[in-house]
Each structure stands twice: as C-alpha cells, then as structure tokens.
PDB file of N, CA and C in Angstrom:
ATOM      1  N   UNK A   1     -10.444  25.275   0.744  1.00  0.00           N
ATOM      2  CA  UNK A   1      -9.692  25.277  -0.513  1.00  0.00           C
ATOM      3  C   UNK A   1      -9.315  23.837  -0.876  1.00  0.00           C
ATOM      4  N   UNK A   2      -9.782  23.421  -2.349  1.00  0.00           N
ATOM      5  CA  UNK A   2      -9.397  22.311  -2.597  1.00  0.00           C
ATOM      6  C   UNK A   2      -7.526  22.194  -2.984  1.00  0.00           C
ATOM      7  N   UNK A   3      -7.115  20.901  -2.815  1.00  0.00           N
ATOM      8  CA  UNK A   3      -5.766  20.510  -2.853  1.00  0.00           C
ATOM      9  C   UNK A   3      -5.624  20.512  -4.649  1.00  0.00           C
ATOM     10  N   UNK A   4      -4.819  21.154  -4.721  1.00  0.00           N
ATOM     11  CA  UNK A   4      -4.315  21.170  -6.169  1.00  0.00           C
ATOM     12  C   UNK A   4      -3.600  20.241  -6.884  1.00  0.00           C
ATOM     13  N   UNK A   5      -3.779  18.896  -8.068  1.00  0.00           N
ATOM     14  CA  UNK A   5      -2.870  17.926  -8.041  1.00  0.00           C
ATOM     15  C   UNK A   5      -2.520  17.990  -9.344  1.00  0.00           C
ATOM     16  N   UNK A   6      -1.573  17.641  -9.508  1.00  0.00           N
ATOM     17  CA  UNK A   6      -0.591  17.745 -11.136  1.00  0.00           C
ATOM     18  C   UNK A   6      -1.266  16.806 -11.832  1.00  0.00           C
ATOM     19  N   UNK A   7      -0.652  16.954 -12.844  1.00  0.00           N
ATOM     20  CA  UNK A   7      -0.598  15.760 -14.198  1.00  0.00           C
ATOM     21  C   UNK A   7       0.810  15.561 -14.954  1.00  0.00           C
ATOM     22  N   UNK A   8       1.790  14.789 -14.593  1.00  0.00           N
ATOM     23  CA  UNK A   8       2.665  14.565 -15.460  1.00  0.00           C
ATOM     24  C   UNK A   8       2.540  13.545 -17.210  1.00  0.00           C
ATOM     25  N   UNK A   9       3.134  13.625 -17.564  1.00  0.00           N
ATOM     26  CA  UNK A   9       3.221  13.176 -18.883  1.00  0.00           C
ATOM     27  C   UNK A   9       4.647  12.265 -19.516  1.00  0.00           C
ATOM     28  N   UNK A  10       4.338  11.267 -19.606  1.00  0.00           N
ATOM     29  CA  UNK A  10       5.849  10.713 -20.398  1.00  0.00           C
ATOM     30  C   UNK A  10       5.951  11.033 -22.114  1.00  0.00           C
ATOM     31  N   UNK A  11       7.202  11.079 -21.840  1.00  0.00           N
ATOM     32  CA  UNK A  11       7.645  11.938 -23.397  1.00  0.00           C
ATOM     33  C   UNK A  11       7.603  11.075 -24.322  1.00  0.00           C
ATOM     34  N   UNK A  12       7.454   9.822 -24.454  1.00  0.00           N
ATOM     35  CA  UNK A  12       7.846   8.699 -24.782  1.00  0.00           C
ATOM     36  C   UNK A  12       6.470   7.866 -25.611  1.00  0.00           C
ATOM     37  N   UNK A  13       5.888   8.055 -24.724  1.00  0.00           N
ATOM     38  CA  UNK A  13       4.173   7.467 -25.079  1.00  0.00           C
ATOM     39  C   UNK A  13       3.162   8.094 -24.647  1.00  0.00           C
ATOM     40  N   UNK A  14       3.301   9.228 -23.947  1.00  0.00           N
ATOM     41  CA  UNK A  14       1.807  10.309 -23.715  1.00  0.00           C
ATOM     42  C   UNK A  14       0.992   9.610 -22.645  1.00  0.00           C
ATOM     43  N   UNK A  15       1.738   8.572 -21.506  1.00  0.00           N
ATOM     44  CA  UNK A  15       0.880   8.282 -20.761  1.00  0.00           C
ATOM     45  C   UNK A  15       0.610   9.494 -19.960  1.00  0.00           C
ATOM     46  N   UNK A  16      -0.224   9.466 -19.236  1.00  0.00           N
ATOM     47  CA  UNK A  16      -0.146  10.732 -18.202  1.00  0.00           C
ATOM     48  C   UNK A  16      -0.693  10.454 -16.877  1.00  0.00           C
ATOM     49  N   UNK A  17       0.556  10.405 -16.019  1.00  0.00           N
ATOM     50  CA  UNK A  17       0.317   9.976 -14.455  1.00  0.00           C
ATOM     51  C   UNK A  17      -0.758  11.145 -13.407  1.00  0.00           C
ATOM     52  N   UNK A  18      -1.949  10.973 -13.303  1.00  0.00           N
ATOM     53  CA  UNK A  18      -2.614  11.834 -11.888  1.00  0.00           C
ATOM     54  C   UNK A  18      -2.259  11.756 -11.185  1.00  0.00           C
ATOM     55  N   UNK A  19      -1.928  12.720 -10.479  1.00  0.00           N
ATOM     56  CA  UNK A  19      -1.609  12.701  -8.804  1.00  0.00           C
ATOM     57  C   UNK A  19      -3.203  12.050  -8.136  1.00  0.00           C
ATOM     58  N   UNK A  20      -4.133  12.753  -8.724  1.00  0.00           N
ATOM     59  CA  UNK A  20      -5.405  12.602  -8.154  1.00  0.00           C
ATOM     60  C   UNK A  20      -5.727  11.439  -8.126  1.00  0.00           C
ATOM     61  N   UNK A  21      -5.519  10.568  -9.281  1.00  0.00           N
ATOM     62  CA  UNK A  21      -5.825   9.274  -9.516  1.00  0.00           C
ATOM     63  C   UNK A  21      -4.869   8.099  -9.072  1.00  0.00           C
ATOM     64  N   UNK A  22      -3.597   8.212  -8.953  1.00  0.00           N
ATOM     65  CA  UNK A  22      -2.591   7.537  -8.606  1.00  0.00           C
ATOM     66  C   UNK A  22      -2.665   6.227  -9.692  1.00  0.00           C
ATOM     67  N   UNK A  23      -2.159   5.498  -9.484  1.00  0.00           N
ATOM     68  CA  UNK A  23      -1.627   4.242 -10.472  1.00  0.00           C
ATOM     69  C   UNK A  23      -1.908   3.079  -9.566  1.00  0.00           C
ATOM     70  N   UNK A  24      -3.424   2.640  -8.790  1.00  0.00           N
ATOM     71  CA  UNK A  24      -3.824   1.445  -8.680  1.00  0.00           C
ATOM     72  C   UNK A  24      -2.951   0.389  -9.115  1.00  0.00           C
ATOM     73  N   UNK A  25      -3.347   0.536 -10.126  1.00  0.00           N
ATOM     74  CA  UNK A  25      -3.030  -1.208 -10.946  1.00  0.00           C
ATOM     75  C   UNK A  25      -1.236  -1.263 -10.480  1.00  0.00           C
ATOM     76  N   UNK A  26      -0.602  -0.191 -10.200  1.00  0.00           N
ATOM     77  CA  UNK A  26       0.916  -0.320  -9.825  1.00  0.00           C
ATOM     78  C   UNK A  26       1.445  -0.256  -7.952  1.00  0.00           C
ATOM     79  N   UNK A  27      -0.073   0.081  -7.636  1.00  0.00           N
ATOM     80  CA  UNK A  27       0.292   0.553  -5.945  1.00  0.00           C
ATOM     81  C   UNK A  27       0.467   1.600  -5.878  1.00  0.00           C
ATOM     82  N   UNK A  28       0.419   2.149  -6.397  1.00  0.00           N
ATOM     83  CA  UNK A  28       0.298   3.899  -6.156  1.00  0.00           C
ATOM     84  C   UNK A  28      -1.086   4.522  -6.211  1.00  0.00           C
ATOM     85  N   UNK A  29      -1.221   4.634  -4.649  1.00  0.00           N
ATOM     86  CA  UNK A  29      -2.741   5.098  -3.961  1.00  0.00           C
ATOM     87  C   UNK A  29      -2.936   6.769  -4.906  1.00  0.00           C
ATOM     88  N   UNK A  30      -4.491   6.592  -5.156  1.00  0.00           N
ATOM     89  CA  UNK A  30      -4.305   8.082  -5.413  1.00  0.00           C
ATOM     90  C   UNK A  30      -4.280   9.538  -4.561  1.00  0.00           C
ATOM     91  N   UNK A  31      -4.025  10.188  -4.819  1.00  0.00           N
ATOM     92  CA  UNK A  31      -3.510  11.427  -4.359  1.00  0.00           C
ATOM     93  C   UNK A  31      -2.054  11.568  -3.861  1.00  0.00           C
ATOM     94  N   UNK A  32      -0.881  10.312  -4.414  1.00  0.00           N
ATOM     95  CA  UNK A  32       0.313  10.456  -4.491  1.00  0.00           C
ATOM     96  C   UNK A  32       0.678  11.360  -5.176  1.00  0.00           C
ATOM     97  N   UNK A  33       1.697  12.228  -4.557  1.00  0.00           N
ATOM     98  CA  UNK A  33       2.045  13.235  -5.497  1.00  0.00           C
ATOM     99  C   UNK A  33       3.278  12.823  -6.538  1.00  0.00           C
ATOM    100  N   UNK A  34       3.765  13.037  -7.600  1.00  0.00           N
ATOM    101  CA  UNK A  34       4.713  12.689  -8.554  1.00  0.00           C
ATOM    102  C   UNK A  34       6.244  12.302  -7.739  1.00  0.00           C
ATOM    103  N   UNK A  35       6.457  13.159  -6.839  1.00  0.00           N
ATOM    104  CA  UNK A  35       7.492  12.950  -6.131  1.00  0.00           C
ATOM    105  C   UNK A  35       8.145  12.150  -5.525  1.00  0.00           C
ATOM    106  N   UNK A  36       6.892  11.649  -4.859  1.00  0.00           N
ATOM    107  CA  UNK A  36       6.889  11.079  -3.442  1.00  0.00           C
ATOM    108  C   UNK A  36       6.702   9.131  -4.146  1.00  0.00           C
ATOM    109  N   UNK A  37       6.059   9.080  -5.914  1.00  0.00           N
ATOM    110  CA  UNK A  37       6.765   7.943  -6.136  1.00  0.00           C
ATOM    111  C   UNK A  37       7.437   7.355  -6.269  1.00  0.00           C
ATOM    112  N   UNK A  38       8.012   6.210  -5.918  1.00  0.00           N
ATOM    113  CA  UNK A  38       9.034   5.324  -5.927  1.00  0.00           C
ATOM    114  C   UNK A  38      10.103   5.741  -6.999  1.00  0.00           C
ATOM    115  N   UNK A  39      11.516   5.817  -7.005  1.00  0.00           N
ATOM    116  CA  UNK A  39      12.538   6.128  -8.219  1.00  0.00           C
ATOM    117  C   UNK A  39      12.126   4.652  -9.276  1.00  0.00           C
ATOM    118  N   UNK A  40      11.973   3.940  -8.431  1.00  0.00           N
ATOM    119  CA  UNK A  40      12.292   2.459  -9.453  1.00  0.00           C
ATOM    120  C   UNK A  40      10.596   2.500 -10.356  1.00  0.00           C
ATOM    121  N   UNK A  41       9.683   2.849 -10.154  1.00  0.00           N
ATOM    122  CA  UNK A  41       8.703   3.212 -11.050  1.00  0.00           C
ATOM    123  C   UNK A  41       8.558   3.564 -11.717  1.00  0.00           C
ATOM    124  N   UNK A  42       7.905   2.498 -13.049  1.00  0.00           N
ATOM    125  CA  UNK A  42       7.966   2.999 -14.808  1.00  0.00           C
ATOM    126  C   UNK A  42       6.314   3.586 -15.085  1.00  0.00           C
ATOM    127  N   UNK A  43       6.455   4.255 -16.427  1.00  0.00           N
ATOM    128  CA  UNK A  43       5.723   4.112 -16.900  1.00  0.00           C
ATOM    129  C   UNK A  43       4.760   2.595 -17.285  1.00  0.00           C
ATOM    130  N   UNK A  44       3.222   2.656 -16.840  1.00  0.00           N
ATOM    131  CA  UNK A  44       2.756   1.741 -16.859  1.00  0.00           C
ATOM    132  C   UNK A  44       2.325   1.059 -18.340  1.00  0.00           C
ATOM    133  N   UNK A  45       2.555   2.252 -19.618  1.00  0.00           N
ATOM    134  CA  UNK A  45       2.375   2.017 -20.991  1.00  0.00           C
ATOM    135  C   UNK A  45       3.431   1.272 -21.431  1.00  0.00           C
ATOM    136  N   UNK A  46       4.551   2.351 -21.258  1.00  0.00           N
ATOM    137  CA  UNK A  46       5.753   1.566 -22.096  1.00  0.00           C
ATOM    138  C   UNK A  46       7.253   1.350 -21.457  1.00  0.00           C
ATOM    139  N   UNK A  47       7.185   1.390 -20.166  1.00  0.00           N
ATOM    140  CA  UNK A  47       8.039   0.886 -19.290  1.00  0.00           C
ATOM    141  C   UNK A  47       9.237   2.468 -19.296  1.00  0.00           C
ATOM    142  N   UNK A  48       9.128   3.335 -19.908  1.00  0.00           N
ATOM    143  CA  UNK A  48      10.165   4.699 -19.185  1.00  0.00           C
ATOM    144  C   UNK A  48      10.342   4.221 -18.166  1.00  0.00           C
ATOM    145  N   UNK A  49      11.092   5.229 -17.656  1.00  0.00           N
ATOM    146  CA  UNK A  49      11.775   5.598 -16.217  1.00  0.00           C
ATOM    147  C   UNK A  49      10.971   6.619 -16.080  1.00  0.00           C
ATOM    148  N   UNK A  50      11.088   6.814 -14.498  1.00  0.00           N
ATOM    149  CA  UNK A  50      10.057   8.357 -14.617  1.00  0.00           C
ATOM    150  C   UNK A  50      11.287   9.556 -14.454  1.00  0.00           C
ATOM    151  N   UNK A  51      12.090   9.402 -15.074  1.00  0.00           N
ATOM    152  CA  UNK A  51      12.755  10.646 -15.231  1.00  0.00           C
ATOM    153  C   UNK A  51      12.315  11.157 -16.984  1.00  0.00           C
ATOM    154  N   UNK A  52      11.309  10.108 -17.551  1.00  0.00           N
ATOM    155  CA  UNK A  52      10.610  10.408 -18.919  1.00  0.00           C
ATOM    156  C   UNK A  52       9.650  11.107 -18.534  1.00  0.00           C
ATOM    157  N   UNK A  53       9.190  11.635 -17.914  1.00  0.00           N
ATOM    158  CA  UNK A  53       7.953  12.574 -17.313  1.00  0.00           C
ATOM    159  C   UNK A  53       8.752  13.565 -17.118  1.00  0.00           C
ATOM    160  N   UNK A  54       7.124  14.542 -17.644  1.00  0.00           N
ATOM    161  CA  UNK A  54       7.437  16.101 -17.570  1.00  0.00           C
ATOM    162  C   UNK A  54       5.985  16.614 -17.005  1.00  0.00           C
ATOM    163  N   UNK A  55       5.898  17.934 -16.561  1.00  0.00           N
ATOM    164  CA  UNK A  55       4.846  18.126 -15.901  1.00  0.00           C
ATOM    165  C   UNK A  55       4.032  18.927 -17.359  1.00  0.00           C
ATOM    166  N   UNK A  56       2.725  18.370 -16.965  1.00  0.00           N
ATOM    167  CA  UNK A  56       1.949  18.428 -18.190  1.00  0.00           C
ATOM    168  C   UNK A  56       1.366  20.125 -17.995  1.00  0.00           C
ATOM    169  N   UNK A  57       1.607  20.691 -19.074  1.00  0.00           N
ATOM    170  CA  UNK A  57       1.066  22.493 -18.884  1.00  0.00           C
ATOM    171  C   UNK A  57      -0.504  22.412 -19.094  1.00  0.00           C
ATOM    172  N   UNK A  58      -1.167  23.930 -18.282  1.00  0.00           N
ATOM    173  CA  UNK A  58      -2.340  23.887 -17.889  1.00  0.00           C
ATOM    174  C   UNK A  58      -2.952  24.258 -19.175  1.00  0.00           C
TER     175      UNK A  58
END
C-alpha cells in the first residue's frame, strides 16, 4: 500500500505545499508531512505563516 500524502494550500496566495514534494528550495525534504514542519516556516510565495494553510479537499 502506497503512503498517502496531503496537499495543503495557503489562503492568501494559493501556494500549495506537497507533502510528497516537500519545499527543497526551503529545506524541507520531500515526504515531510505538513506537521512535522517547522512553526517558524512561511509560505514560500508570499511569506504567510503556516497557520495560513488549510488542507486542500480531494
């Protein structure tokens, strides 16, 4: 069974963080899950907080 990974979304600018993909360009290896990133980590578009993320519906 494959591992199931989210997609969050910032409300703000529609970036949308992969778990699958993680955020390279920020240090965030992929297959980080949303959680488990850092509190102090923004959005890489327009600098949110990630309390601007919402989990993106299927």
């Amino acid at each position: 069974m494959t591992e199931k990974y989210l997609i969050y979304r910032c409300v703000i600018c529609n970036y949308e963080y992969d778990e699958e993909k993680g955020d390279m360009d920020n240090g965030i290896e992929p297959g980080t899950r949303f959680k488990d990133i850092p509190d102090d980590w923004t959005c890489p578009q327009c600098g949110a907080d990630k309390d601007c993320f919402e989990l993106k519906k299927e």
